[in-house]
C-alpha atoms as a PDB file:
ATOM      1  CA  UNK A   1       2.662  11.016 -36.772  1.00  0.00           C
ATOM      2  CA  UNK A   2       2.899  13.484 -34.095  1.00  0.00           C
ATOM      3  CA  UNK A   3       1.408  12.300 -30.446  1.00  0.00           C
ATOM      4  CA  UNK A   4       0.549  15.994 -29.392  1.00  0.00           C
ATOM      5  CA  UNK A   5      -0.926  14.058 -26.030  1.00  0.00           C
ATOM      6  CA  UNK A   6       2.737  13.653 -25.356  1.00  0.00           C
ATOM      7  CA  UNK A   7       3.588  17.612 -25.634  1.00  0.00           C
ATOM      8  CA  UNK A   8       2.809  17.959 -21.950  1.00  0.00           C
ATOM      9  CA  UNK A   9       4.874  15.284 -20.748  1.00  0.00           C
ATOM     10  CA  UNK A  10       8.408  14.631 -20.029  1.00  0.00           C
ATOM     11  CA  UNK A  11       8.874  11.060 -21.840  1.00  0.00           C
ATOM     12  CA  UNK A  12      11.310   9.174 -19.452  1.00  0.00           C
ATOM     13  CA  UNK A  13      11.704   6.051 -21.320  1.00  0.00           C
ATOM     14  CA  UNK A  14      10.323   4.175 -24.809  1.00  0.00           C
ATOM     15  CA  UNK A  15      10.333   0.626 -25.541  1.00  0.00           C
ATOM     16  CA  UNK A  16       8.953  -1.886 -27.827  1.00  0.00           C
ATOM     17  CA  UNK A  17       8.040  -5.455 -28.169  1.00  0.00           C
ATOM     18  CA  UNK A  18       6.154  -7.338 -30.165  1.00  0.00           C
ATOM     19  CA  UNK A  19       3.640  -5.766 -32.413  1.00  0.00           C
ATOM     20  CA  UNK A  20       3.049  -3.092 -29.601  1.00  0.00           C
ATOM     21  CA  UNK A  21       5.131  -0.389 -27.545  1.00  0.00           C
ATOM     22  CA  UNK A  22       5.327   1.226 -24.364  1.00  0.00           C
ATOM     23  CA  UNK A  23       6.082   4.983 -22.644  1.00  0.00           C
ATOM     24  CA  UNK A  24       7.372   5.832 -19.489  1.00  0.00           C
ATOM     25  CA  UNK A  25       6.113   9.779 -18.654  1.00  0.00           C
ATOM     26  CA  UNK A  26       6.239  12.144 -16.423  1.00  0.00           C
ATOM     27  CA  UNK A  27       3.661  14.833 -16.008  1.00  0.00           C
ATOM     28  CA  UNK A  28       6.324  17.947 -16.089  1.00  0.00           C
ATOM     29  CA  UNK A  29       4.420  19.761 -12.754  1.00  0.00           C
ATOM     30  CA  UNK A  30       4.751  16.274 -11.151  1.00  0.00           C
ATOM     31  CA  UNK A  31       6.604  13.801  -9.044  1.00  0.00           C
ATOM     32  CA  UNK A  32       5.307  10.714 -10.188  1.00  0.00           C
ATOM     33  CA  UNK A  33       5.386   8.806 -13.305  1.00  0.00           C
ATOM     34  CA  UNK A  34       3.040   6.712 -15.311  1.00  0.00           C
ATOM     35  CA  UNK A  35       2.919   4.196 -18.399  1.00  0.00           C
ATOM     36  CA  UNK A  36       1.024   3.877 -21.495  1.00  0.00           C
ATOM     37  CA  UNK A  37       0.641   1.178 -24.240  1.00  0.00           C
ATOM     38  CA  UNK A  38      -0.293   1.023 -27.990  1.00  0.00           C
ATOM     39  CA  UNK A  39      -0.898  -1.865 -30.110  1.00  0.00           C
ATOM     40  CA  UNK A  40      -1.726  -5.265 -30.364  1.00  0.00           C
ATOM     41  CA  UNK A  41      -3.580  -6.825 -27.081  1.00  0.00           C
ATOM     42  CA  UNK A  42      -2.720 -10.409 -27.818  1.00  0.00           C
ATOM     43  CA  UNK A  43      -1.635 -12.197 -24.597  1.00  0.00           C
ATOM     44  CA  UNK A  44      -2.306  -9.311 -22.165  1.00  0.00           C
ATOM     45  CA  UNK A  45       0.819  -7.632 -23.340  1.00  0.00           C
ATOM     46  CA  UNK A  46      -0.608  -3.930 -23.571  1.00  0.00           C
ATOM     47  CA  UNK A  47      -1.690  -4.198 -19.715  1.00  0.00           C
ATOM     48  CA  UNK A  48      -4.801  -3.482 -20.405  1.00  0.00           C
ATOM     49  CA  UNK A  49      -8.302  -5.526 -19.319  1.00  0.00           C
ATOM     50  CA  UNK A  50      -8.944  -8.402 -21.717  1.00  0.00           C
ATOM     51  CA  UNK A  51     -11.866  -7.235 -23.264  1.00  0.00           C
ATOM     52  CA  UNK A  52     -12.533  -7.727 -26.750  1.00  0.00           C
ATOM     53  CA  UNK A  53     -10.785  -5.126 -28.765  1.00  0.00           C
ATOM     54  CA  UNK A  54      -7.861  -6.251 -30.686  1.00  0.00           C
ATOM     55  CA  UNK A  55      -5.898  -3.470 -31.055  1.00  0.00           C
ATOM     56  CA  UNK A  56      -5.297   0.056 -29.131  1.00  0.00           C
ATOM     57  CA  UNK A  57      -4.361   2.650 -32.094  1.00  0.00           C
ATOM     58  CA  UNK A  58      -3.529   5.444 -29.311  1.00  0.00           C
ATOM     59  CA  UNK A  59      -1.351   5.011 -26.446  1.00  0.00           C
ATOM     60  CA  UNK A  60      -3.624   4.895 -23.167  1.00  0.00           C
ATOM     61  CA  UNK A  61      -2.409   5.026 -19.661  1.00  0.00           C
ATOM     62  CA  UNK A  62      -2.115   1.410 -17.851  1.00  0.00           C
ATOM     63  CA  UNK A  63      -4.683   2.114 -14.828  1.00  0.00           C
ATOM     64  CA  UNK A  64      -3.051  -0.365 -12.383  1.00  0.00           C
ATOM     65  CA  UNK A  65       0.210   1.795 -12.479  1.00  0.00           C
ATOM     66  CA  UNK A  66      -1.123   5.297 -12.574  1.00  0.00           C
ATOM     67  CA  UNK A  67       0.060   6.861  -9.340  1.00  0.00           C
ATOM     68  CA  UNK A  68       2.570   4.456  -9.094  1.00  0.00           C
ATOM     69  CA  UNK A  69       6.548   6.023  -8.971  1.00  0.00           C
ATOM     70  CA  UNK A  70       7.881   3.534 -11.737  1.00  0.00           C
ATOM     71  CA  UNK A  71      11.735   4.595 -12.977  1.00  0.00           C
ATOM     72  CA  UNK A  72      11.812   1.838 -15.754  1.00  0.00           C
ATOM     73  CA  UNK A  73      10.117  -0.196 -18.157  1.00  0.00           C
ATOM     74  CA  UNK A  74      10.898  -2.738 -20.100  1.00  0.00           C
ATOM     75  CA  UNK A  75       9.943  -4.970 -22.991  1.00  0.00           C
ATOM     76  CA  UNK A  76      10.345  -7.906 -24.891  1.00  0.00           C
ATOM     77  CA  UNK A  77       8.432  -9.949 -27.980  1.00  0.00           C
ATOM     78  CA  UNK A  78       5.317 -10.694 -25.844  1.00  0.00           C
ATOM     79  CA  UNK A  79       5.837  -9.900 -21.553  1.00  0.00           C
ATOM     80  CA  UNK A  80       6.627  -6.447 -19.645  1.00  0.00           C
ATOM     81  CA  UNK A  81       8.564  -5.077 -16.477  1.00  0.00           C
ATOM     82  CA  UNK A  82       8.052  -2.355 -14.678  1.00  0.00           C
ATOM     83  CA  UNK A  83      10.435  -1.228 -12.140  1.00  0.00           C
ATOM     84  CA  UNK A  84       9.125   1.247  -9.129  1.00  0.00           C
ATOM     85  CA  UNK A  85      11.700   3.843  -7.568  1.00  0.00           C
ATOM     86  CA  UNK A  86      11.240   2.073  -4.001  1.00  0.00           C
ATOM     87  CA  UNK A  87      12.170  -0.871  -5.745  1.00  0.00           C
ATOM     88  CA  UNK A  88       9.241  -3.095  -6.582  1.00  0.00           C
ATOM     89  CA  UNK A  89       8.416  -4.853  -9.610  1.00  0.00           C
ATOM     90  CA  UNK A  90       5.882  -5.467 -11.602  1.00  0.00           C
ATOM     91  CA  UNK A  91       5.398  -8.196 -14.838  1.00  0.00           C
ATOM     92  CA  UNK A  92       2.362  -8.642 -17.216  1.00  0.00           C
ATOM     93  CA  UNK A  93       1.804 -10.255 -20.586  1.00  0.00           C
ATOM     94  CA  UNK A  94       2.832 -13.749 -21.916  1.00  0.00           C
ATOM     95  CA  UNK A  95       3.723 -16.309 -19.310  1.00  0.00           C
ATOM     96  CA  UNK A  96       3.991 -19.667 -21.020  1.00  0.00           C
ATOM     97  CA  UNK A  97       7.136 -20.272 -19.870  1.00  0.00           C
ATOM     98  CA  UNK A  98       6.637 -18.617 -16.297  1.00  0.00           C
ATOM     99  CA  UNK A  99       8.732 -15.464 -17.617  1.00  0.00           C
ATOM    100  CA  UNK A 100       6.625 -13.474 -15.569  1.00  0.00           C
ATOM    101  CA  UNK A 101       7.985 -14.784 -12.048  1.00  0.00           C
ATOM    102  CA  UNK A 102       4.563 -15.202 -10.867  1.00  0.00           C
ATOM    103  CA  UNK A 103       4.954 -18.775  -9.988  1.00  0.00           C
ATOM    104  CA  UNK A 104       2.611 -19.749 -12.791  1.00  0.00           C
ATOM    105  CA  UNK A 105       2.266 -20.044 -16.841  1.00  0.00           C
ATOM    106  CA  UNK A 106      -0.938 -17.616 -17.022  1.00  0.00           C
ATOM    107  CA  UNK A 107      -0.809 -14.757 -19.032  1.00  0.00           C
ATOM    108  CA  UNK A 108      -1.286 -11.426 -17.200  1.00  0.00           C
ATOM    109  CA  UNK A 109      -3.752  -8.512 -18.767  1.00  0.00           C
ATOM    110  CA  UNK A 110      -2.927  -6.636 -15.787  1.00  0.00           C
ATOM    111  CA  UNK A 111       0.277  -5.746 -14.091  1.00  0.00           C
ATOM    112  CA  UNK A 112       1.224  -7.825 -11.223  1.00  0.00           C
ATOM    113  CA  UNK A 113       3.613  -7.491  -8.701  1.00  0.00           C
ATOM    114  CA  UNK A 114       6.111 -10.460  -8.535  1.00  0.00           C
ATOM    115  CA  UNK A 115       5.950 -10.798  -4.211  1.00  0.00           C
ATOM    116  CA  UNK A 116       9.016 -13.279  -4.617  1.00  0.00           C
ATOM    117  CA  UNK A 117      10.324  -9.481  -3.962  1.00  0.00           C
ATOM    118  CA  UNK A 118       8.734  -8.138  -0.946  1.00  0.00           C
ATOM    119  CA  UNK A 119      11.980  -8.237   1.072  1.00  0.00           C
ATOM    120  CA  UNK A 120      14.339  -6.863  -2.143  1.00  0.00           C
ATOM    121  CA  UNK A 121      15.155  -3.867  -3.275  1.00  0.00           C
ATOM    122  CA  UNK A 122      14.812  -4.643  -7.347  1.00  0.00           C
ATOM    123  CA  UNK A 123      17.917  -2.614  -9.142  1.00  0.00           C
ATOM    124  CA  UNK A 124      17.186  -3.447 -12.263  1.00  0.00           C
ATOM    125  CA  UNK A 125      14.945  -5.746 -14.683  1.00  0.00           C
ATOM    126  CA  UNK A 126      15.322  -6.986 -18.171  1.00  0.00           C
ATOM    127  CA  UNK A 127      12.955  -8.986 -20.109  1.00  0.00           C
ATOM    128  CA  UNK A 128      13.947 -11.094 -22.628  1.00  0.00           C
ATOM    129  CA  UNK A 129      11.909 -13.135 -25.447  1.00  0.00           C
ATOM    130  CA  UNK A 130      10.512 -15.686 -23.231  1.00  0.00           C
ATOM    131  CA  UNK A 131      12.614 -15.154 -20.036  1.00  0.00           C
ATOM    132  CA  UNK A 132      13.331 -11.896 -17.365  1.00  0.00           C
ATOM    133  CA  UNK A 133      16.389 -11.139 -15.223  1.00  0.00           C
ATOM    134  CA  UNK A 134      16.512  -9.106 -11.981  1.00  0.00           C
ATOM    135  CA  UNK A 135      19.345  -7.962 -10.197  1.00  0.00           C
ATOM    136  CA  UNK A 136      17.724  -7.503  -6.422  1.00  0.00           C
ATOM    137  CA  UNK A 137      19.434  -6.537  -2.671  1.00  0.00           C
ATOM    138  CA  UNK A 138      17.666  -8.680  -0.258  1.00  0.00           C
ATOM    139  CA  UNK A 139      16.786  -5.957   2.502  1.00  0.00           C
ATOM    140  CA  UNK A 140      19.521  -7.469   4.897  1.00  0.00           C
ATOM    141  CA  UNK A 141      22.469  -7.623   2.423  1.00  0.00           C
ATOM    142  CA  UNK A 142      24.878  -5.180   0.793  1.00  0.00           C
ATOM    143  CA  UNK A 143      25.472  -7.030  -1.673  1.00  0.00           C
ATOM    144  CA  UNK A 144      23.390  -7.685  -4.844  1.00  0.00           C
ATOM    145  CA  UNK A 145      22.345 -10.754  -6.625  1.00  0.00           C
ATOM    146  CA  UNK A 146      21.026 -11.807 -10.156  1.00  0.00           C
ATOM    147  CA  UNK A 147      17.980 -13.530 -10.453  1.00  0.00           C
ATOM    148  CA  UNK A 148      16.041 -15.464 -13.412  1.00  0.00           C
ATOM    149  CA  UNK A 149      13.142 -17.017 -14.553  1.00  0.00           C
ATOM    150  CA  UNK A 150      11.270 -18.367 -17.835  1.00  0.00           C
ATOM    151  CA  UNK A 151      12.466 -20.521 -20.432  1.00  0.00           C
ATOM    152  CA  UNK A 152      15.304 -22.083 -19.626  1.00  0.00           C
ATOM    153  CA  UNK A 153      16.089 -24.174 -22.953  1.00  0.00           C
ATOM    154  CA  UNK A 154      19.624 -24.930 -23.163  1.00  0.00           C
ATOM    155  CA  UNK A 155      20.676 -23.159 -19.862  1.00  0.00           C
ATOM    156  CA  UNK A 156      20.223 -19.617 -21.104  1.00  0.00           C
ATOM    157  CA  UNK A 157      19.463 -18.519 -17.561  1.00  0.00           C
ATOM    158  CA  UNK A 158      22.887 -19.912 -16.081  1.00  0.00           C
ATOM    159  CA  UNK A 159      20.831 -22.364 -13.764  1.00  0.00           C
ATOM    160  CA  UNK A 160      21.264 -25.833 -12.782  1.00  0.00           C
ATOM    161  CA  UNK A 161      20.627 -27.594 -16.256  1.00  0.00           C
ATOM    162  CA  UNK A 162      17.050 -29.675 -16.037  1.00  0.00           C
ATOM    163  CA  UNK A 163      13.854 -27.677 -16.078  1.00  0.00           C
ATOM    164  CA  UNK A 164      13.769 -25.550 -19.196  1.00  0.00           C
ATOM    165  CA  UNK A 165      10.621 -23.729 -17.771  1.00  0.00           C
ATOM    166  CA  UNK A 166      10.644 -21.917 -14.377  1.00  0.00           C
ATOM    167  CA  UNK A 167       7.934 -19.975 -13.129  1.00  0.00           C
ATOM    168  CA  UNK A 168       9.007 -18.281  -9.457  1.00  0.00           C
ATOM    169  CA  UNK A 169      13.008 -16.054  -9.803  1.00  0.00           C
ATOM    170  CA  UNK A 170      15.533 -18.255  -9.143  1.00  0.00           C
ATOM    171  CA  UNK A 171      18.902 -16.972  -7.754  1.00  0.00           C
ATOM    172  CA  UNK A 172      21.618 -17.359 -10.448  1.00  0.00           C
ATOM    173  CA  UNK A 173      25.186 -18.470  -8.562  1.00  0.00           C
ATOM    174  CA  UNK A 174      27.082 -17.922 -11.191  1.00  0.00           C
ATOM    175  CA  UNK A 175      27.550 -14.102 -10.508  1.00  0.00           C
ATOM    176  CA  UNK A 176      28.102 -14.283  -6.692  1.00  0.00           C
ATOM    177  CA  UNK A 177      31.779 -13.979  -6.551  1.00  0.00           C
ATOM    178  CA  UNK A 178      32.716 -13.039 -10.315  1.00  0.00           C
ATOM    179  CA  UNK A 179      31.223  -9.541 -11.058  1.00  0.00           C
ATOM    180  CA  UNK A 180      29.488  -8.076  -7.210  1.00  0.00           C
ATOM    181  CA  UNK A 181      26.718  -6.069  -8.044  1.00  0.00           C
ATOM    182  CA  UNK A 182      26.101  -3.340  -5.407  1.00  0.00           C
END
């Protein structure tokens, strides 16, 4: 099916998770971007308020984002990133295992920026089925560093083996001196 809503916009980015998807446009007379979301609500995923529709049949724009400059998106089975040009982040969605970075296992309806960030410049995000990885500048630094949080079962985050769920980004050694992000 055609989206003809779309026919105005420049589409940026598309991605998909878990019984839903997500658009990154760009008004074509404007600077900034914005996101929508179709599909399935479950688990705040969509970004939407958690009232008591099930399902969104027609992509709608996520209200806590409008207005905001956000270069990526991404997606994964049940969570969300978005990624802001000056280098913010935001996470919503599924949180069980605390792959939102929020420092808890709440699911978000509503994007929510992770403040574990405030003095980063985010590069890039990634979400992943139950876990998210950043690669961040800390504000004093040149150099870049990889961070992770979320399920943790059988050290798929390259941490210290022990917790297999961790809520708040944790800095990921293991790429310090063997690939230098910048």
């Amino acid at each position: 099916r055609v989206v003809t809503e779309l026919a105005k916009r420049k589409t940026l980015q598309i991605c998909a998770g878990m019984y839903f998807s997500l658009i990154l446009l760009k008004e074509k007379d404007q600077k900034t971007s914005y996101v929508m979301s179709c599909g399935e609500k479950a688990s705040g995923k969509l970004g939407l308020s958690s009232d008591s529709a099930n399902t969104v049949h027609n992509f709608t724009i996520i209200p806590e984002l409008k207005g905001i400059d956000v270069k990526s998106i991404s997606a994964k089975k049940k969570h969300c990133i978005a990624l802001t040009a000056s280098g913010k982040i935001y996470t919503w969605g599924l949180n069980e295992h605390g792959q939102l970075g929020l420092g808890n296992f709440e699911n978000e309806f509503k994007p929510k920026p992770i403040t574990f960030f405030d003095n980063y410049k985010v590069i890039s995000a990634g979400a992943g089925n139950h876990h998210s990885i950043v690669i961040a500048k800390s504000k004093n630094d040149e150099q870049a560093q990889v961070f992770a949080f979320g399920e943790n079962l059988n050290n798929k985050l390259c941490l210290k083996p022990g917790k297999e769920k961790i809520s708040t980004p944790q800095h990921v050694e293991f790429f310090d001196e063997k690939a230098p992000f910048t």
